[in-house]
N, C-alpha and C. Protein backbone atom coordinates (compact mmCIF):
# COMPACT_ATOMS: atom_id res chain seq x y z
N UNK A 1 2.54 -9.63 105.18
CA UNK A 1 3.93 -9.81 104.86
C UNK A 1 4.63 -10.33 106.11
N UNK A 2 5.39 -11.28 105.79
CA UNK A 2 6.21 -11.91 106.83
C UNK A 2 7.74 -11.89 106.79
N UNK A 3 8.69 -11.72 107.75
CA UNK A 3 10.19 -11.94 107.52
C UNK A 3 10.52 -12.85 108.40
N UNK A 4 11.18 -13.74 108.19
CA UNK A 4 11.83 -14.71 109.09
C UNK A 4 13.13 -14.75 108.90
N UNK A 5 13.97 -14.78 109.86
CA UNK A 5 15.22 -15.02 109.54
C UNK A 5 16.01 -16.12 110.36
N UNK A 6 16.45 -17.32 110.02
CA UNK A 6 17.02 -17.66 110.42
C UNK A 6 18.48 -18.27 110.74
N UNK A 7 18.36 -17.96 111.86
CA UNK A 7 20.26 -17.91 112.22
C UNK A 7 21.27 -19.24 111.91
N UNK A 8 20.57 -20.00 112.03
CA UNK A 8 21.19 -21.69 112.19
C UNK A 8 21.36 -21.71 110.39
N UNK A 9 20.27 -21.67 109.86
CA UNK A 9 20.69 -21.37 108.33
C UNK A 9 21.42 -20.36 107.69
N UNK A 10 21.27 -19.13 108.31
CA UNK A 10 22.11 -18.42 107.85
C UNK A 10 21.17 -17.50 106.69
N UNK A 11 19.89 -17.49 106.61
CA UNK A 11 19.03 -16.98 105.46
C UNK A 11 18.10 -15.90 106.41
N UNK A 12 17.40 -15.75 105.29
CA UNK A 12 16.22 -14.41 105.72
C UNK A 12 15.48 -14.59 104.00
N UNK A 13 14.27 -14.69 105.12
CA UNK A 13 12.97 -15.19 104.03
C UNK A 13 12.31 -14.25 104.48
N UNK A 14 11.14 -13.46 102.79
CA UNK A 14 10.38 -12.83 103.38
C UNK A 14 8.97 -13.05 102.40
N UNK A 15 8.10 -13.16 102.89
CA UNK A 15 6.54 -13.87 102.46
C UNK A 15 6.28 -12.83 101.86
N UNK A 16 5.48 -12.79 100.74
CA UNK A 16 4.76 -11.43 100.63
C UNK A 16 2.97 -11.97 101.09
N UNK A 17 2.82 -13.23 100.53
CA UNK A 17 1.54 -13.37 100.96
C UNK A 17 1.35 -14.94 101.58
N UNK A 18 -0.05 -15.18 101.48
CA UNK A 18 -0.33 -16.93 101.73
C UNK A 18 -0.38 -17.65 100.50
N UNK A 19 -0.01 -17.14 99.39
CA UNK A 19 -0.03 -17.98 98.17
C UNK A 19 0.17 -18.97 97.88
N UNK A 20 -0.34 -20.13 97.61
CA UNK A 20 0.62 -21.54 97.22
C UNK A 20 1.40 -21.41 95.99
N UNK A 21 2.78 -21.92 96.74
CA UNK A 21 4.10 -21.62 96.27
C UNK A 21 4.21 -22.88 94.77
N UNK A 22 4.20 -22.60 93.72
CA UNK A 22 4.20 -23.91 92.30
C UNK A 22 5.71 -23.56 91.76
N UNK A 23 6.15 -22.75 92.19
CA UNK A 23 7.72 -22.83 91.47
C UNK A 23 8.27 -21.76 91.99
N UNK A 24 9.81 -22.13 91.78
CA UNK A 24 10.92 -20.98 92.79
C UNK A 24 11.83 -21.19 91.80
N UNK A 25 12.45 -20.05 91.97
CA UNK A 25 13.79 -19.68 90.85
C UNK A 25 14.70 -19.16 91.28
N UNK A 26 15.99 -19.74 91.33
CA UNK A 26 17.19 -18.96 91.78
C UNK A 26 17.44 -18.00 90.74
N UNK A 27 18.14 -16.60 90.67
CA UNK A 27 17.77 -15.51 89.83
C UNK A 27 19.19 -14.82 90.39
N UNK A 28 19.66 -15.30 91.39
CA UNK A 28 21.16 -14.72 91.48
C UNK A 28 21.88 -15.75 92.72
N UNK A 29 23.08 -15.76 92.51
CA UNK A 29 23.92 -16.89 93.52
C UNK A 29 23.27 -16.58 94.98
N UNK A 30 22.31 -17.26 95.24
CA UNK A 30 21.58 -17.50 96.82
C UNK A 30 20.70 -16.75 96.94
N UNK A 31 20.16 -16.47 95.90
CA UNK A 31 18.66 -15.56 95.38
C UNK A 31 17.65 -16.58 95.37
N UNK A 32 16.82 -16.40 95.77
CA UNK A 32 15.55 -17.71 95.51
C UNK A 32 13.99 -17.04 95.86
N UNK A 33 13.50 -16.70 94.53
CA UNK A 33 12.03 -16.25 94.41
C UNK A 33 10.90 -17.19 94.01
N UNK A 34 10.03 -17.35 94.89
CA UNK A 34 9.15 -18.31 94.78
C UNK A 34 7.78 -17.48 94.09
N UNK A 35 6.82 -18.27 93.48
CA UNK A 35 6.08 -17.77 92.92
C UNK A 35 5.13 -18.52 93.04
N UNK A 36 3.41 -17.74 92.85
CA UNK A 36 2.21 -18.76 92.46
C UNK A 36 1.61 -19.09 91.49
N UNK A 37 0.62 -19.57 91.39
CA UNK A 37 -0.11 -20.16 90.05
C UNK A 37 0.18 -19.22 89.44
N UNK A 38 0.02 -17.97 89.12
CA UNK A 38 0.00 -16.92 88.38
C UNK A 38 1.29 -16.12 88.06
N UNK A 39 2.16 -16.95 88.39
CA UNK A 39 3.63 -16.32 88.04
C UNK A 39 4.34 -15.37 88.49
N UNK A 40 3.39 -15.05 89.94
CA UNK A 40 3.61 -13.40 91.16
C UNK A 40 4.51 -14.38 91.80
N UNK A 41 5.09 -13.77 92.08
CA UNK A 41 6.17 -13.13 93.51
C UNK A 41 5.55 -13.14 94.48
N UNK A 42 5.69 -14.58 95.52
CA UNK A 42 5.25 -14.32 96.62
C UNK A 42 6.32 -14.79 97.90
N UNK A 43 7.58 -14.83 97.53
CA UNK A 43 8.41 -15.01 98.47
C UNK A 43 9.89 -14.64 98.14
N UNK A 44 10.57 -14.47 98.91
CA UNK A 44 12.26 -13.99 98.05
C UNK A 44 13.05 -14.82 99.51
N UNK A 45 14.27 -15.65 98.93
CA UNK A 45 14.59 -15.82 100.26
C UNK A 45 16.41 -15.81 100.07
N UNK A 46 17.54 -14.94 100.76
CA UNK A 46 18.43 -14.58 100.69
C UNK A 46 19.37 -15.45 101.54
N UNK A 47 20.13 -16.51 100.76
CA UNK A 47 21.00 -17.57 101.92
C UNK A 47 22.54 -17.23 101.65
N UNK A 48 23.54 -17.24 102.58
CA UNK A 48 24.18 -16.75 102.93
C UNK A 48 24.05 -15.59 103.39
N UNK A 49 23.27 -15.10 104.21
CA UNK A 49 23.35 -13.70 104.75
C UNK A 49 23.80 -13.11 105.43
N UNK A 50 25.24 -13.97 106.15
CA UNK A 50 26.02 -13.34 107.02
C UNK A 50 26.95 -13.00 105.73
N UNK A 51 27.58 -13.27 105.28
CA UNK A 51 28.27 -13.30 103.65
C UNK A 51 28.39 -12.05 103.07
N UNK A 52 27.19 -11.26 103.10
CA UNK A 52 26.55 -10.34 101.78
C UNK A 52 26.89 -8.80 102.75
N UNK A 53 27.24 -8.88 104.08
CA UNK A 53 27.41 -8.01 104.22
C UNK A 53 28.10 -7.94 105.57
N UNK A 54 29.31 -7.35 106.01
CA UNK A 54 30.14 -7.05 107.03
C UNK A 54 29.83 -6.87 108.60
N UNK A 55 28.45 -5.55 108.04
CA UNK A 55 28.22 -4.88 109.33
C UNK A 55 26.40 -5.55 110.06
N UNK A 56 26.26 -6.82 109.15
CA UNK A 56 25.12 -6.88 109.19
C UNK A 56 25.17 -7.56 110.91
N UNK A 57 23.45 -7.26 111.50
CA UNK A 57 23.51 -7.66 113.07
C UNK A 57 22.14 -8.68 112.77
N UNK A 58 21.94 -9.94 112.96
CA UNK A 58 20.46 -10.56 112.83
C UNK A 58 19.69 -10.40 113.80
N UNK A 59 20.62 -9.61 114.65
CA UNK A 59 19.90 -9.51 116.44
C UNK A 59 19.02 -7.76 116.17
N UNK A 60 19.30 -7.37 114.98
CA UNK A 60 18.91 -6.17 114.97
C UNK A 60 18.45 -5.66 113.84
N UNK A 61 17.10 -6.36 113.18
CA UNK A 61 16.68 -5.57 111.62
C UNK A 61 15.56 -4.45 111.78
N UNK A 62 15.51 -3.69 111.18
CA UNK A 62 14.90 -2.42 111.00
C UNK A 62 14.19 -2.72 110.14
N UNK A 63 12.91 -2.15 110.05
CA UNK A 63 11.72 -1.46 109.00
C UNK A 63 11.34 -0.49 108.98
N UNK A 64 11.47 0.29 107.82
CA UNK A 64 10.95 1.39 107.08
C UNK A 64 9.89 1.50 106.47
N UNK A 65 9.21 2.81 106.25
CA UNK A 65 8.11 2.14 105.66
C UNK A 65 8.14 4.00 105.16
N UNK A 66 7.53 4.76 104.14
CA UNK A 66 7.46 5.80 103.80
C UNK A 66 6.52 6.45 103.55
């Protein structure tokens, strides 16, 4: 799994795998899920992301894991 985020765009992409990507679907205003041959979910990518939230820092993302 990969996250990239970038600042100049203003997005945050996150891979789930190496899949080759055959179609992407916007699914909510700046929602964009890419998918493979098989119709999985292998990418989600969130544009406008300074936008979506106030307190957000790109200099500072966290992972959780449980």
């Amino acid at each position: 799994m990969k996250l990239r985020v970038d600042k100049k765009a203003d997005a945050l992409y996150l891979r789930l795998d190496d899949s080759r990507i055959v179609d992407s679907r916007e699914v909510a205003p700046g929602i964009v899920i890419d998918f493979d041959d098989h119709d999985n979910a292998v990418g989600i990518e969130m544009l406008g992301l300074s936008k979506r939230s106030a307190t957000l820092n790109l200099g500072e993302l966290q992972f959780q894991t449980d």
